[in-house]
PDB file of N, CA and C in Angstrom:
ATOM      1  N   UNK A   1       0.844  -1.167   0.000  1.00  0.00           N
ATOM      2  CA  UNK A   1       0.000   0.000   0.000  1.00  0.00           C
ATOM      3  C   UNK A   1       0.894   1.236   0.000  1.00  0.00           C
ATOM      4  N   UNK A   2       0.726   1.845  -0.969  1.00  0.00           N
ATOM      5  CA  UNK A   2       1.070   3.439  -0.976  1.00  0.00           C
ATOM      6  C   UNK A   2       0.308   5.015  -0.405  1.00  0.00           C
ATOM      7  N   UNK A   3       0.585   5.576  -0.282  1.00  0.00           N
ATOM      8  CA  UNK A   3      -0.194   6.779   0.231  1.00  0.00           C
ATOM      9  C   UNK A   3       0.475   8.005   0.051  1.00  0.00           C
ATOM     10  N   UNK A   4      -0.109   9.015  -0.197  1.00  0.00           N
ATOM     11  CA  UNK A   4       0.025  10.241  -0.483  1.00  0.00           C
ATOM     12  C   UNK A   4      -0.876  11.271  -0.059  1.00  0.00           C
ATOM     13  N   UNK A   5      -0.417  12.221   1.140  1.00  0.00           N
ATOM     14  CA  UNK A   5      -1.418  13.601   0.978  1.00  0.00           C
ATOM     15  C   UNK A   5      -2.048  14.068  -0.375  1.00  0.00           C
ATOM     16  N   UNK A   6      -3.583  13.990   0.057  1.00  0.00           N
ATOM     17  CA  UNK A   6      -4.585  14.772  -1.781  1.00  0.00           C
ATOM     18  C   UNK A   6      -4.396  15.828  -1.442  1.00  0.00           C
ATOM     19  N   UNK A   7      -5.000  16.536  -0.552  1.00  0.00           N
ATOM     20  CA  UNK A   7      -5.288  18.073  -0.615  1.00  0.00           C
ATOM     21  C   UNK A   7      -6.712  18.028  -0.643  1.00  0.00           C
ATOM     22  N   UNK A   8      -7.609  17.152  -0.329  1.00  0.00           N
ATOM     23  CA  UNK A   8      -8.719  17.031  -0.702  1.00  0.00           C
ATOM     24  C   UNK A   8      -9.458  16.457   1.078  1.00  0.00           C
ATOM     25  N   UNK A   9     -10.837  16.950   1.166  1.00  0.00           N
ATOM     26  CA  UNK A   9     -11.185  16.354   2.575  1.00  0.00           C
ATOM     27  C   UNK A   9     -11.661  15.138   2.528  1.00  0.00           C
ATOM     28  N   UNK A  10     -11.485  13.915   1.683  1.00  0.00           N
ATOM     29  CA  UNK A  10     -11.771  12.919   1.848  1.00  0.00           C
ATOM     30  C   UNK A  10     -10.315  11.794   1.180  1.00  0.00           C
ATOM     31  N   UNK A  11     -10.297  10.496   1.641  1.00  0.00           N
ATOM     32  CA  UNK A  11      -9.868   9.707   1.045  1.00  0.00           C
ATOM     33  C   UNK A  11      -9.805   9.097  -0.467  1.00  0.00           C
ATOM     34  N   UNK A  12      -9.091   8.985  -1.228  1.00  0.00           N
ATOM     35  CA  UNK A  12      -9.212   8.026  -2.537  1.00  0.00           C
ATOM     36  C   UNK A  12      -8.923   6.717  -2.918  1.00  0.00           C
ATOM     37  N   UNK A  13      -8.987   5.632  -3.142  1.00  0.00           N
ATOM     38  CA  UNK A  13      -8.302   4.417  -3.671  1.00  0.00           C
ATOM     39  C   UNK A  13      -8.477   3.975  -4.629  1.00  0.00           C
ATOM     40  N   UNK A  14      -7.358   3.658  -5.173  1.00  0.00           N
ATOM     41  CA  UNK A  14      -6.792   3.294  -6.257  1.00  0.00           C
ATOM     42  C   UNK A  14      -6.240   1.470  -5.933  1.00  0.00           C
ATOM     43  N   UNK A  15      -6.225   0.705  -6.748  1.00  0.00           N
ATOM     44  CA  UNK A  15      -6.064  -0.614  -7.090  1.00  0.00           C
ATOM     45  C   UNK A  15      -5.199  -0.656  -8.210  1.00  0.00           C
ATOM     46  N   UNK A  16      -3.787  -1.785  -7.854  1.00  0.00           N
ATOM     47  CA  UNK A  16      -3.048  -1.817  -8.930  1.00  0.00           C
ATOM     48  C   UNK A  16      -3.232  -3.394  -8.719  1.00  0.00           C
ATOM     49  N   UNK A  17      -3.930  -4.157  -9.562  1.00  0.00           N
ATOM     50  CA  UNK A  17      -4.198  -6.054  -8.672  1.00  0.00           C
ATOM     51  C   UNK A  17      -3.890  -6.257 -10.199  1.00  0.00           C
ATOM     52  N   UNK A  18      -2.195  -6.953 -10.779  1.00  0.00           N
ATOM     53  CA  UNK A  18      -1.906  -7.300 -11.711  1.00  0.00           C
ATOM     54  C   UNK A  18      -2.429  -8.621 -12.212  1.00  0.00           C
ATOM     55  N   UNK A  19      -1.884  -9.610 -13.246  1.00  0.00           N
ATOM     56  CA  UNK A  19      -2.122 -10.590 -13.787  1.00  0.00           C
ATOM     57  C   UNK A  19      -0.498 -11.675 -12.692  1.00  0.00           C
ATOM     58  N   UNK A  20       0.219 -10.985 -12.244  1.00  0.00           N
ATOM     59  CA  UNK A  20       1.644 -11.662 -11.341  1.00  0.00           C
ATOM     60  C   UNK A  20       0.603 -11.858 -10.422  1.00  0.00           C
ATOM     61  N   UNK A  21      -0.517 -11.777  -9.941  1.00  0.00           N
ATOM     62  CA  UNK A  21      -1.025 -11.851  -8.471  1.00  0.00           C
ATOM     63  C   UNK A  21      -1.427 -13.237  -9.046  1.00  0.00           C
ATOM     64  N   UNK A  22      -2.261 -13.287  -9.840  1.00  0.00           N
ATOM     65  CA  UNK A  22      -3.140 -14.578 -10.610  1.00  0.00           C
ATOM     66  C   UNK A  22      -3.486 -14.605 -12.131  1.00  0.00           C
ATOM     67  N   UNK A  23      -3.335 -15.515 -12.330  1.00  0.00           N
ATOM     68  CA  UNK A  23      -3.572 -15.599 -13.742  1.00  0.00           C
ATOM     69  C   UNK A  23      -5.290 -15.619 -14.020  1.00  0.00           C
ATOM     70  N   UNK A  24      -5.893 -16.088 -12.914  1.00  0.00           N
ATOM     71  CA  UNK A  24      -6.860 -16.140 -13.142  1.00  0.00           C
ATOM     72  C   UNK A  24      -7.913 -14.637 -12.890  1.00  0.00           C
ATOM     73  N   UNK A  25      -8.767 -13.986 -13.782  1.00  0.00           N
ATOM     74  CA  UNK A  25      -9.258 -13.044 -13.597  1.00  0.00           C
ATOM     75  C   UNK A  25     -10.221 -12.948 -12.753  1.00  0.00           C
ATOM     76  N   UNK A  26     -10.840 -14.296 -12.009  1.00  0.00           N
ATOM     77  CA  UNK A  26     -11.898 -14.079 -11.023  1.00  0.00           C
ATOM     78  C   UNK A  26     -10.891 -13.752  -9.898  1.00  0.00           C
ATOM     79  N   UNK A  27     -10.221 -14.631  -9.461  1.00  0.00           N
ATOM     80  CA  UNK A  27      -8.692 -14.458  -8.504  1.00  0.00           C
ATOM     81  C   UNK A  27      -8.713 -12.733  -7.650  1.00  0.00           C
ATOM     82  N   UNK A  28      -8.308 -12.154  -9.361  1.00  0.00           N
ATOM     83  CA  UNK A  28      -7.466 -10.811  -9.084  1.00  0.00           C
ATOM     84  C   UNK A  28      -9.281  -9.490  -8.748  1.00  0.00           C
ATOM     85  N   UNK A  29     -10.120 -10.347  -9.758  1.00  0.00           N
ATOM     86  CA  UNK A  29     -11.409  -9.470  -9.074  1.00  0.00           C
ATOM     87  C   UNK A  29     -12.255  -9.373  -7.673  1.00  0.00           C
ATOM     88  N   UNK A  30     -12.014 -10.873  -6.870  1.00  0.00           N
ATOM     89  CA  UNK A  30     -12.242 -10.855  -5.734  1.00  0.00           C
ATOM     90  C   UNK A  30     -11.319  -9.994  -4.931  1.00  0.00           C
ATOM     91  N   UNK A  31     -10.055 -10.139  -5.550  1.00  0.00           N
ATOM     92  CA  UNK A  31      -8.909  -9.153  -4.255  1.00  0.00           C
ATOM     93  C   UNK A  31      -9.582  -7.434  -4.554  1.00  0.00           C
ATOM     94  N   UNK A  32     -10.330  -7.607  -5.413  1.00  0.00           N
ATOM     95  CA  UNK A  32     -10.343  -5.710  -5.565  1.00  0.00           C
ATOM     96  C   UNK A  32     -12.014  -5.372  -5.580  1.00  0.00           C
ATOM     97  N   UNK A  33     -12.585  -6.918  -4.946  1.00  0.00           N
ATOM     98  CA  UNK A  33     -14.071  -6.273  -4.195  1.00  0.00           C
ATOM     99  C   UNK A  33     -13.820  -5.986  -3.427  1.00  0.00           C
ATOM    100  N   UNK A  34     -12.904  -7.545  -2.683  1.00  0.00           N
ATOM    101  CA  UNK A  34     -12.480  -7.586  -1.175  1.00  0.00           C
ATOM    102  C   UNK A  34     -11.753  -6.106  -0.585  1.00  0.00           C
ATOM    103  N   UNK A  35     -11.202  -5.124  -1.271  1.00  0.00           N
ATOM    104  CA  UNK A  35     -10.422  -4.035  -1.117  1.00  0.00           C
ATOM    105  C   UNK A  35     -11.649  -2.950  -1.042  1.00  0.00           C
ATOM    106  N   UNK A  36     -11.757  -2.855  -2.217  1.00  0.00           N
ATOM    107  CA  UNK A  36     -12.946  -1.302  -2.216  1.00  0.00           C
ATOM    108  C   UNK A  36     -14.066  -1.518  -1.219  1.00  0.00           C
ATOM    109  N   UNK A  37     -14.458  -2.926  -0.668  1.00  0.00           N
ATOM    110  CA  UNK A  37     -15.665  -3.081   0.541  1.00  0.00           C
ATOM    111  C   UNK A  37     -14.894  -2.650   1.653  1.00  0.00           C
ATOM    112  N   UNK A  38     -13.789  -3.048   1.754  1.00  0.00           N
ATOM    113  CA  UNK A  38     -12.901  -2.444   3.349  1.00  0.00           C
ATOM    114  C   UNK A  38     -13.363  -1.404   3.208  1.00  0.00           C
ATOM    115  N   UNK A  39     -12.881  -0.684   2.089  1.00  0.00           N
ATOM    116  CA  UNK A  39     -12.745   1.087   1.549  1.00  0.00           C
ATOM    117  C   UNK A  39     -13.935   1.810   2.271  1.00  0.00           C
ATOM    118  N   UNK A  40     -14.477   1.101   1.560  1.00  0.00           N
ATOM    119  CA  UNK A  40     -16.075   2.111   1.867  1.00  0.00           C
ATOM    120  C   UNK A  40     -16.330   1.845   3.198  1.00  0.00           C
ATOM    121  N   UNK A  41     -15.984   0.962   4.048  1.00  0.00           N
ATOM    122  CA  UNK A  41     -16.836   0.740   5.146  1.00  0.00           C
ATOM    123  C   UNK A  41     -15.528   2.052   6.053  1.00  0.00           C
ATOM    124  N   UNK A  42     -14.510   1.842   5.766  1.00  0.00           N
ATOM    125  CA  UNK A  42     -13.203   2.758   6.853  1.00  0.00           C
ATOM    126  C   UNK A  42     -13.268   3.885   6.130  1.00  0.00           C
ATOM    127  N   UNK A  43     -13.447   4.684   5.019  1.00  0.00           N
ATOM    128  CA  UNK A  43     -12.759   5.770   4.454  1.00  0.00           C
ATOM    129  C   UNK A  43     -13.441   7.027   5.452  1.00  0.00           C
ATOM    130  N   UNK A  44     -14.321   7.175   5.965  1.00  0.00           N
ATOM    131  CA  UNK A  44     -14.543   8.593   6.884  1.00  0.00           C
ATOM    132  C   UNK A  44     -13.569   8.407   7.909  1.00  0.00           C
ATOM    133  N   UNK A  45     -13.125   7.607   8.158  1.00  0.00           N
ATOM    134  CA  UNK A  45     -11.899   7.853   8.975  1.00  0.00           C
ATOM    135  C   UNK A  45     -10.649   7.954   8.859  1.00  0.00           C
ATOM    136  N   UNK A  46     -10.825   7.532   7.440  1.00  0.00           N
ATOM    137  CA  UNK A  46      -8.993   8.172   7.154  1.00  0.00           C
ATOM    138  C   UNK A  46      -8.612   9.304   7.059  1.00  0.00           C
ATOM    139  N   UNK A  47      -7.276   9.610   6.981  1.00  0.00           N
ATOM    140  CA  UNK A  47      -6.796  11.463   6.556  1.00  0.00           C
ATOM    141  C   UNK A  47      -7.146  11.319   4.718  1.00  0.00           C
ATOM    142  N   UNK A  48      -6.878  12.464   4.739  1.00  0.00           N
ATOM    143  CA  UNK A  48      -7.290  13.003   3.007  1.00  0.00           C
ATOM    144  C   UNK A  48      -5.995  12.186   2.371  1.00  0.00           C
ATOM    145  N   UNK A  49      -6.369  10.994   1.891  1.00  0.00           N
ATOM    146  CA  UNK A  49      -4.854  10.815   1.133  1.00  0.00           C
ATOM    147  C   UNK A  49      -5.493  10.109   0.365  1.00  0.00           C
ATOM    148  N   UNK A  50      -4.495   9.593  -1.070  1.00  0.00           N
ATOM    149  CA  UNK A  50      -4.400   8.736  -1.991  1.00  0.00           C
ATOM    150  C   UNK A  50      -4.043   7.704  -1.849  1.00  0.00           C
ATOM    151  N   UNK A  51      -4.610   6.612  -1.906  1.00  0.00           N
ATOM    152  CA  UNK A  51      -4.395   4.969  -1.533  1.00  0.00           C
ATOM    153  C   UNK A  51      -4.171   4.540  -2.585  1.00  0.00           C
ATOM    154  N   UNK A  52      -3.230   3.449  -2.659  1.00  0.00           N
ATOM    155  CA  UNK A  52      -3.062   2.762  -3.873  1.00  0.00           C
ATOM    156  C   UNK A  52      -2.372   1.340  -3.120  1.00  0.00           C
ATOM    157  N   UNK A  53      -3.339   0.462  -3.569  1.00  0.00           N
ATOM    158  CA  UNK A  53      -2.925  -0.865  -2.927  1.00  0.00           C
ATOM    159  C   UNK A  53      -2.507  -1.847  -4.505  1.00  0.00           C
ATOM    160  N   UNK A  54      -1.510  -2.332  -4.116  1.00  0.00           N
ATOM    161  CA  UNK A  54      -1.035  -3.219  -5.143  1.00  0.00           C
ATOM    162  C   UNK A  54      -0.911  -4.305  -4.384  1.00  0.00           C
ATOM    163  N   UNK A  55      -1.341  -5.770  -5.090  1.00  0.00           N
ATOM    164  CA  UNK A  55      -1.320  -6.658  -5.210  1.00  0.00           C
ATOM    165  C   UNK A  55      -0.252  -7.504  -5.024  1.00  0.00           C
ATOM    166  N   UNK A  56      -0.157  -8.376  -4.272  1.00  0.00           N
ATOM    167  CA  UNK A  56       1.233  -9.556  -4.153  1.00  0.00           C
ATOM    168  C   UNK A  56       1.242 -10.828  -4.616  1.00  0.00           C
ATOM    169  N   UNK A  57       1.889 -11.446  -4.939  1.00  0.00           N
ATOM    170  CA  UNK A  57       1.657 -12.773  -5.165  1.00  0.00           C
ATOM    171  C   UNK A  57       1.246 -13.929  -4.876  1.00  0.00           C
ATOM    172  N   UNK A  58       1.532 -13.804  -2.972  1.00  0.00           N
ATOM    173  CA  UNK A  58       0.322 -14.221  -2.286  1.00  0.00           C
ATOM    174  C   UNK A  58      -0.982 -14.183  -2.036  1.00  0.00           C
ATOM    175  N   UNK A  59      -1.072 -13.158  -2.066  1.00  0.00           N
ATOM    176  CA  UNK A  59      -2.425 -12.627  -1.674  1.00  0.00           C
ATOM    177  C   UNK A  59      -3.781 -12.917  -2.131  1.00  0.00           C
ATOM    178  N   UNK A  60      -3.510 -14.087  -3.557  1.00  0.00           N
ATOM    179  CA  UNK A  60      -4.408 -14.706  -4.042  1.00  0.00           C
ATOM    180  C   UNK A  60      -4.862 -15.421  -3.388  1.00  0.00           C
ATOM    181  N   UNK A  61      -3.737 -16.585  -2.939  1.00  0.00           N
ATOM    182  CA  UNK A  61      -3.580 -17.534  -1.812  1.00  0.00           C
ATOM    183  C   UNK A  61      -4.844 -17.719  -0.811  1.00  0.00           C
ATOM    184  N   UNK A  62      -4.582 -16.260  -0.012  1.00  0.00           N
ATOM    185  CA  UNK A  62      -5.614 -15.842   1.005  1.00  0.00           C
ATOM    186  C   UNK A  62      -6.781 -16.142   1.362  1.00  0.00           C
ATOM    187  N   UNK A  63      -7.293 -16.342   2.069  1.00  0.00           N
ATOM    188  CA  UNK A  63      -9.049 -16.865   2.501  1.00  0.00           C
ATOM    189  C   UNK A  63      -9.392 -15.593   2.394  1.00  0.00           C
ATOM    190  N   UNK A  64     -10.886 -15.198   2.407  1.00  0.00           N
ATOM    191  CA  UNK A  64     -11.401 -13.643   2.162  1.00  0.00           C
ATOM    192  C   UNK A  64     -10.811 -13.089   3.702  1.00  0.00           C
ATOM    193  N   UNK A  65     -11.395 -14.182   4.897  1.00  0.00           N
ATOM    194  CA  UNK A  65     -10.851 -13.421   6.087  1.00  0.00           C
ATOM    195  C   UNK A  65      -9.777 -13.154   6.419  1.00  0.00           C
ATOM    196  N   UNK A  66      -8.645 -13.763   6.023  1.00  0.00           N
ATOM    197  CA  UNK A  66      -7.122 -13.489   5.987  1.00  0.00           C
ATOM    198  C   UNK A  66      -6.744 -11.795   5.180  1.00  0.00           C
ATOM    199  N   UNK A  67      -6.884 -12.190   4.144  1.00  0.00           N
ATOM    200  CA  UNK A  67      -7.128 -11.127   3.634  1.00  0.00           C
ATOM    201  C   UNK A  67      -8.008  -9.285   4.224  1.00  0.00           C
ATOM    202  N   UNK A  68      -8.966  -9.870   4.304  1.00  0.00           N
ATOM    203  CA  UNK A  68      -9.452  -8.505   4.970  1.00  0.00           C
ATOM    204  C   UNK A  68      -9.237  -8.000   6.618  1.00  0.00           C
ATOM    205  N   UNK A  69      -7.977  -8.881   7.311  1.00  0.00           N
ATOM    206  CA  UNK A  69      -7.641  -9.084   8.377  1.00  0.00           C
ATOM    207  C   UNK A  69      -6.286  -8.093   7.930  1.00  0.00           C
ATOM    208  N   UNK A  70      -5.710  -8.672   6.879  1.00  0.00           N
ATOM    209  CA  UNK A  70      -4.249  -8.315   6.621  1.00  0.00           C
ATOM    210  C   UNK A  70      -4.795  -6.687   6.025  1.00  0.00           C
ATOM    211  N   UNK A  71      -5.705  -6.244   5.184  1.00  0.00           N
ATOM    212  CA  UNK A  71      -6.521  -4.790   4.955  1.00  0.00           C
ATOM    213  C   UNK A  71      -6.690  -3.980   5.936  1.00  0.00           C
ATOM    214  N   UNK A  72      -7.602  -4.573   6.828  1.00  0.00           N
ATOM    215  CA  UNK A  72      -8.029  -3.861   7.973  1.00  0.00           C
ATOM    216  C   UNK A  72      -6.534  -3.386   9.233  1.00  0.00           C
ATOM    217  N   UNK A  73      -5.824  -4.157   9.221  1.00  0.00           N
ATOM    218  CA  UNK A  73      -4.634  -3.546   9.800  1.00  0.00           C
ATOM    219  C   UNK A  73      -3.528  -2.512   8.910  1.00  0.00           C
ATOM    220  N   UNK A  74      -3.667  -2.805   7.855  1.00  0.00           N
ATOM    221  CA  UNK A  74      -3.194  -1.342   7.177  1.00  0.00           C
ATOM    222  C   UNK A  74      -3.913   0.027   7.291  1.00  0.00           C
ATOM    223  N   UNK A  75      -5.126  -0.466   7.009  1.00  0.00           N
ATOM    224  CA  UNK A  75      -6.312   0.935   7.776  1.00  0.00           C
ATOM    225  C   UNK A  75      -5.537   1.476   8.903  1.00  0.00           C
ATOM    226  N   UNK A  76      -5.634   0.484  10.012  1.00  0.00           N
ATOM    227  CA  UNK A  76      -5.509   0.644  11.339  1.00  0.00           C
ATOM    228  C   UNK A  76      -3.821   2.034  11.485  1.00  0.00           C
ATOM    229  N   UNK A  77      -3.197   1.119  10.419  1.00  0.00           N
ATOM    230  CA  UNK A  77      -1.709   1.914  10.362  1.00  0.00           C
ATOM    231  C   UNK A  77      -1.742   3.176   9.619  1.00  0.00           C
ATOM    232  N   UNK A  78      -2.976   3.449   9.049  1.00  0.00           N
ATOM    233  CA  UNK A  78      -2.882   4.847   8.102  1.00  0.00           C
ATOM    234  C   UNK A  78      -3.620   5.811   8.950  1.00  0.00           C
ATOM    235  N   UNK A  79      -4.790   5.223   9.921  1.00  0.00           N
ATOM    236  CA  UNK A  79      -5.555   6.458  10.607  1.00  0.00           C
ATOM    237  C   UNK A  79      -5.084   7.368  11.215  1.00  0.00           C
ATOM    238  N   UNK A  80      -3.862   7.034  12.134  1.00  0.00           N
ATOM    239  CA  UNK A  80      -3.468   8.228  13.164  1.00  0.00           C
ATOM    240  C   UNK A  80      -2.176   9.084  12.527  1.00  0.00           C
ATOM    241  N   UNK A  81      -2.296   8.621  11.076  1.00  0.00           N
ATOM    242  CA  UNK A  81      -1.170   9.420  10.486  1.00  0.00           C
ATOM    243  C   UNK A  81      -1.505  11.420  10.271  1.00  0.00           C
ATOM    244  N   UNK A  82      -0.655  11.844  10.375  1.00  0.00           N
ATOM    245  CA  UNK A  82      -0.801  13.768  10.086  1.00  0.00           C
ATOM    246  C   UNK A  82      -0.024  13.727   8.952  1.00  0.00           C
ATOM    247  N   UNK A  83      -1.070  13.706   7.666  1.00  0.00           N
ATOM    248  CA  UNK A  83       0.143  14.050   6.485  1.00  0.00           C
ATOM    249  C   UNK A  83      -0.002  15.254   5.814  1.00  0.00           C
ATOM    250  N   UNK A  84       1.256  15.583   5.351  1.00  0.00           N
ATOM    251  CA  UNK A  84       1.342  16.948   4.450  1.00  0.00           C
ATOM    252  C   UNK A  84       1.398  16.031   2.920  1.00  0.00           C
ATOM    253  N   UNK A  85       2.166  17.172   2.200  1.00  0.00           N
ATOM    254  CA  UNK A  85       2.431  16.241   1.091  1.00  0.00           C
ATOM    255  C   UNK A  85       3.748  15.257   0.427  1.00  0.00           C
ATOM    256  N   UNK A  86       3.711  14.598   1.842  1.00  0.00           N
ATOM    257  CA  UNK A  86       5.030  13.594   1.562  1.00  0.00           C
ATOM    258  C   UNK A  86       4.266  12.058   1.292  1.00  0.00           C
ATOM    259  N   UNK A  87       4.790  11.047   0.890  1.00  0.00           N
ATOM    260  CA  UNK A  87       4.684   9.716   0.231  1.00  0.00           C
ATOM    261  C   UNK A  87       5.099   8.895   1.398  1.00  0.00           C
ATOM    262  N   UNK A  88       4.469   7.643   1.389  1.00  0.00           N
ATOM    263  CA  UNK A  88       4.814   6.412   2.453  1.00  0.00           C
ATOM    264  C   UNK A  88       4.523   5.404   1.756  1.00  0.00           C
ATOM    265  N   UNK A  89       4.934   4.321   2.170  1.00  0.00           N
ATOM    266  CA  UNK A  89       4.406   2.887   2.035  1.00  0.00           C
ATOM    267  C   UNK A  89       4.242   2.045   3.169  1.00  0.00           C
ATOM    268  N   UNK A  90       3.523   1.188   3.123  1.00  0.00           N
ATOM    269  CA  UNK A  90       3.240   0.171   4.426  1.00  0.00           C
ATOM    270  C   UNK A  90       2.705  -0.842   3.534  1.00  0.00           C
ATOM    271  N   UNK A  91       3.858  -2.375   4.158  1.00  0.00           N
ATOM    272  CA  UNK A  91       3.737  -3.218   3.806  1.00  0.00           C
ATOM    273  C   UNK A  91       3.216  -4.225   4.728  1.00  0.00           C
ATOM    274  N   UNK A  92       2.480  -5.247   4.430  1.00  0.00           N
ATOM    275  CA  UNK A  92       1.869  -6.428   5.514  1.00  0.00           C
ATOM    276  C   UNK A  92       2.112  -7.482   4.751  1.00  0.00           C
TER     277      UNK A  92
END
């Protein structure tokens, strides 16, 4: 996961879920329901930034709850952030 101060009073996300995650296209579309449903349910609580979650090679692997376990603690790591307009990453 990447992040960036918008300048904007709400959150954005962005999905980079390649064909290296899975070859298979149902695969890589469940990882990017499973993502934008986190989204919507946490985004009033994030700071104004740009999300961009990319995809791993594992992560296909994943049970939905593994997965939205391993999501929901990146949330957890972006809320109490104060950003200007500098760049981070956080990996799980």
């Amino acid at each position: 996961m990447r992040y960036r101060g918008n300048g904007l009073d709400h959150a954005r996300l962005g999905l980079a879920i390649s064909k290296r995650v899975s070859k298979r296209a149902v695969d890589r579309n469940r990882l990017k329901r499973l993502v934008r449903e986190s989204f919507r349910r946490i985004r009033h609580e994030l700071p104004p930034v740009d999300v961009l979650v990319m995809g791993r090679d594992h992560a296909a692997g994943l049970t939905s709850a593994e997965l939205l376990a391993d999501i929901d603690a990146l949330w957890a790591k972006l809320k109490p952030l104060k950003l200007d307009d500098s760049a981070g990453t956080m990996v799980r």
